[in-house]
N, C-alpha and C. Protein backbone atom coordinates (compact mmCIF):
# COMPACT_ATOMS: atom_id res chain seq x y z
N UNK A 1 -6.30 8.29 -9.16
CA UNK A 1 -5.39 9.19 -9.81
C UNK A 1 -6.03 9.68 -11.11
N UNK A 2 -5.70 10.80 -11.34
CA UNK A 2 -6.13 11.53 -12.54
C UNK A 2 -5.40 11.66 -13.83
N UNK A 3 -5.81 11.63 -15.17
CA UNK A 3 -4.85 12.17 -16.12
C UNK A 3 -4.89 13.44 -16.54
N UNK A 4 -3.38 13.62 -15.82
CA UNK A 4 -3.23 15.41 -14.92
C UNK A 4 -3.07 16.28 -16.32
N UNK A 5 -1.45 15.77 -17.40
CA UNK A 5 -1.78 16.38 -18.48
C UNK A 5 -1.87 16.78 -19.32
N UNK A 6 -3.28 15.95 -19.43
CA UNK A 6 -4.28 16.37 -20.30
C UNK A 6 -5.27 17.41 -19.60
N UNK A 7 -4.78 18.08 -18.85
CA UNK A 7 -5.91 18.33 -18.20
C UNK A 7 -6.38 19.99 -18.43
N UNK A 8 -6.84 20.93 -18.50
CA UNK A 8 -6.67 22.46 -18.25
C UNK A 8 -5.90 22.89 -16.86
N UNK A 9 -5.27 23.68 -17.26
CA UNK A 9 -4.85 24.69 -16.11
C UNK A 9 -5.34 24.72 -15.20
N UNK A 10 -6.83 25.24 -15.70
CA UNK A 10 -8.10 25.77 -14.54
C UNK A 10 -8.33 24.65 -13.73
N UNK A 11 -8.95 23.19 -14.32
CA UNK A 11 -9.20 21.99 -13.59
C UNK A 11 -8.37 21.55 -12.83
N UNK A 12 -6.45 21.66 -13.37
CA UNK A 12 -5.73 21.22 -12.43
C UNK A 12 -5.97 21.96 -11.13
N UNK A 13 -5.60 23.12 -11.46
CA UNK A 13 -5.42 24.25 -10.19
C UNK A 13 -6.72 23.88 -9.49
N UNK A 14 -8.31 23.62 -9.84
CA UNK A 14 -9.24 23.18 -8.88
C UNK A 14 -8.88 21.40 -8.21
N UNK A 15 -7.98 21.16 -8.83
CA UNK A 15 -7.66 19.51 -8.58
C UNK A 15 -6.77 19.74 -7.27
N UNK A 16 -5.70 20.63 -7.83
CA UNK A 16 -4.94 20.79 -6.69
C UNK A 16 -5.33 21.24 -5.56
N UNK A 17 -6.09 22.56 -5.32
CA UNK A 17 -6.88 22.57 -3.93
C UNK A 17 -7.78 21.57 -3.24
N UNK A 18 -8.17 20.64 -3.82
CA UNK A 18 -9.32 19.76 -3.58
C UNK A 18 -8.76 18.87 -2.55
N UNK A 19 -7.32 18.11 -3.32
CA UNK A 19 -5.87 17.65 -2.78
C UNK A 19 -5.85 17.98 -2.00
N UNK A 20 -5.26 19.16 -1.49
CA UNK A 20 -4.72 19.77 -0.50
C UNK A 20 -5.59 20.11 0.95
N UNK A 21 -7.02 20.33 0.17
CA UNK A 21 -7.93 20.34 1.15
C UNK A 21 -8.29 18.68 2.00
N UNK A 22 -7.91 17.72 1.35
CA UNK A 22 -7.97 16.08 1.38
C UNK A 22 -7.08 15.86 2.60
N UNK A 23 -5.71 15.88 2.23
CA UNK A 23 -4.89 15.96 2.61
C UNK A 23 -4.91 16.69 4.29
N UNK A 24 -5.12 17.84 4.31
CA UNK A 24 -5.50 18.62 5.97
C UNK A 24 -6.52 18.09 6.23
N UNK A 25 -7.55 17.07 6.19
CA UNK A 25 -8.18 16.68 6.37
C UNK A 25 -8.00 15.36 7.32
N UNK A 26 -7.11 14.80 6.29
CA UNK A 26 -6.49 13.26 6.64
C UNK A 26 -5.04 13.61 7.66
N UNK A 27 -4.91 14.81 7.60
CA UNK A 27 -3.90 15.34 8.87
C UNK A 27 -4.15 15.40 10.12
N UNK A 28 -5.49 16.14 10.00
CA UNK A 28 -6.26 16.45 11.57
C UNK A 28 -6.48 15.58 11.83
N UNK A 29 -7.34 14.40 11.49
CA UNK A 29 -7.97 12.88 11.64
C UNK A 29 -6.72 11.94 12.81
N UNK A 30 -5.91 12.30 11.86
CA UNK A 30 -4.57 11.32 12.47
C UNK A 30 -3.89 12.16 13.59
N UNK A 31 -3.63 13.41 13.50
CA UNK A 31 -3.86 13.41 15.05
C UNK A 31 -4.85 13.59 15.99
N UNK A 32 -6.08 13.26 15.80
CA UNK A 32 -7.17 13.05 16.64
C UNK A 32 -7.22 12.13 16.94
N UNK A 33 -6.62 11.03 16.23
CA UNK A 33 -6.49 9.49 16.52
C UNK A 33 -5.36 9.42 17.34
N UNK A 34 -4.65 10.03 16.99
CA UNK A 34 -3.21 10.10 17.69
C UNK A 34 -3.00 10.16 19.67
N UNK A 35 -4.27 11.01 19.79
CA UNK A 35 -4.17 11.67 20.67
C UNK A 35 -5.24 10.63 21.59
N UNK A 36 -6.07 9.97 21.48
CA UNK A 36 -6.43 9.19 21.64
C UNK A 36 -6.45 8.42 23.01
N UNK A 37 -7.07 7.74 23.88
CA UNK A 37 -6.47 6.97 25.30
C UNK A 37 -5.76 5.55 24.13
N UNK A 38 -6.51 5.01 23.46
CA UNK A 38 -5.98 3.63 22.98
C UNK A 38 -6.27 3.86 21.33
N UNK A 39 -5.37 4.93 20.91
CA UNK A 39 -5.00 4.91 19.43
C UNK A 39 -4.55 3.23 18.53
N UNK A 40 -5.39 3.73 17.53
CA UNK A 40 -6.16 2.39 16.67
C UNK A 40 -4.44 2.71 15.39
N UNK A 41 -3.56 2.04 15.76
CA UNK A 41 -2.39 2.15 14.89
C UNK A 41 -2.56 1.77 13.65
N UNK A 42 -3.16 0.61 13.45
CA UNK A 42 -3.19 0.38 11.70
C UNK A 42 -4.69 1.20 11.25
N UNK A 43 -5.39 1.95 12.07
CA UNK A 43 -5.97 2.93 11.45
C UNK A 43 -5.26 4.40 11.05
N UNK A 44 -4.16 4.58 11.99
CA UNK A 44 -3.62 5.77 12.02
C UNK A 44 -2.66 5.17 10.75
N UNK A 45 -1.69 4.25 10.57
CA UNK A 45 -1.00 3.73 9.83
C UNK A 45 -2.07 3.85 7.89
N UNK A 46 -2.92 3.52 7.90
CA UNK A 46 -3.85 3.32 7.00
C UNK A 46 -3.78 4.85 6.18
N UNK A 47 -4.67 5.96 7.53
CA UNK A 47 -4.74 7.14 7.32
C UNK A 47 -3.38 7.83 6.77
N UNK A 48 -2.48 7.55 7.38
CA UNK A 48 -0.76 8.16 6.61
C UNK A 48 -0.63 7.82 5.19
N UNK A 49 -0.69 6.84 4.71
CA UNK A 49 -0.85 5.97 3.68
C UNK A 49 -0.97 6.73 2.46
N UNK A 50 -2.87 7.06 3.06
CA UNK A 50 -3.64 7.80 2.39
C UNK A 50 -2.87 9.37 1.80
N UNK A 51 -2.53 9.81 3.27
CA UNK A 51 -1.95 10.92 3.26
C UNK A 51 -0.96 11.26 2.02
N UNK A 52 0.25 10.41 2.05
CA UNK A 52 1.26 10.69 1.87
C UNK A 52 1.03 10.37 0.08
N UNK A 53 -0.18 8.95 -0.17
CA UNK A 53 -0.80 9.38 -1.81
C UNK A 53 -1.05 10.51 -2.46
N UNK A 54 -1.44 11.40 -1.76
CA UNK A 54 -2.34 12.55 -1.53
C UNK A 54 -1.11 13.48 -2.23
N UNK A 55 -0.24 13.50 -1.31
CA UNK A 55 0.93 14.37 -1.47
C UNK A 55 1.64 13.99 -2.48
N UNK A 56 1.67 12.78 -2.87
CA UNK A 56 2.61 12.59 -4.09
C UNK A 56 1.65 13.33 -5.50
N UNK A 57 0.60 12.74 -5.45
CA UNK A 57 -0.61 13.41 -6.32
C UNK A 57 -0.41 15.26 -6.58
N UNK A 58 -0.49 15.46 -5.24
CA UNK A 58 -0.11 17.26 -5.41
C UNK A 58 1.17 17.58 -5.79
N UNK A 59 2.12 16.45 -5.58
CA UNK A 59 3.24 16.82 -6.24
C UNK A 59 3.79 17.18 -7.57
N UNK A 60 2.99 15.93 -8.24
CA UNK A 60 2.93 15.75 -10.05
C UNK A 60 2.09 16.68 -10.23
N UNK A 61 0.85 17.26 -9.76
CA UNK A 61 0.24 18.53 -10.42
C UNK A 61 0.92 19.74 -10.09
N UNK A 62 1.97 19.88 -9.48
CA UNK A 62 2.51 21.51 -9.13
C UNK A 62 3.37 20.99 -10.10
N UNK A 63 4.19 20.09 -10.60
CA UNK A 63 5.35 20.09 -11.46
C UNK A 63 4.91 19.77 -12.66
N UNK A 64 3.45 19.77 -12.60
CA UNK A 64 2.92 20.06 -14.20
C UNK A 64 2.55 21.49 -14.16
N UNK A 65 1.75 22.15 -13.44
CA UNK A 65 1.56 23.80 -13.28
C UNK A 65 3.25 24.37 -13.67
N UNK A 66 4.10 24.02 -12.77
CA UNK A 66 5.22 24.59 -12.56
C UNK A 66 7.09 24.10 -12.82
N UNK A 67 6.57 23.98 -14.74
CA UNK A 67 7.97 22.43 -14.92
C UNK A 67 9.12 23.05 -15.12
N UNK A 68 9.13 24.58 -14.90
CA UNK A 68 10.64 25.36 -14.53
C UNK A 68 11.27 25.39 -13.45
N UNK A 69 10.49 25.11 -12.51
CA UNK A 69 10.89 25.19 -10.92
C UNK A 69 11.82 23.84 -10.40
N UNK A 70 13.07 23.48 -10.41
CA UNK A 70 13.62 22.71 -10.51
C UNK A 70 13.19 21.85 -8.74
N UNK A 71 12.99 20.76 -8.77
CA UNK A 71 12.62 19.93 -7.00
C UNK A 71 13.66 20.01 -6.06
């Protein structure tokens, strides 16, 4: 995790795509695993994990970009 901010605008906004690009990453993976003859569950379980860090992370940087936008 990062300390978001303190951070510039510019760096977040490159933080946040980086995220997001992470994230579709760790999406496709899990359903490639998914799809699988004998899907590896606490790998797929592991990979969500990851995921869903990911997303909380992009969450706190859009509601630092964006702290008018009520959730």
């Amino acid at each position: 995790m990062i300390d978001a901010p303190f951070m510039s605008e510019e760096a977040l906004l490159a933080r946040l795509a980086e995220l997001k690009q992470e994230h579709a990453d760790f999406d496709a993976a899990v359903q490639a695993l998914a799809l699988s003859p004998l899907p590896d569950m606490m790998v797929i379980g592991r990979l969500k994990r990851k995921k869903l860090a990911l997303k909380d992370e992009i969450s706190r940087i859009e509601d630092i970009l964006n702290p008018d936008i009520p959730a």
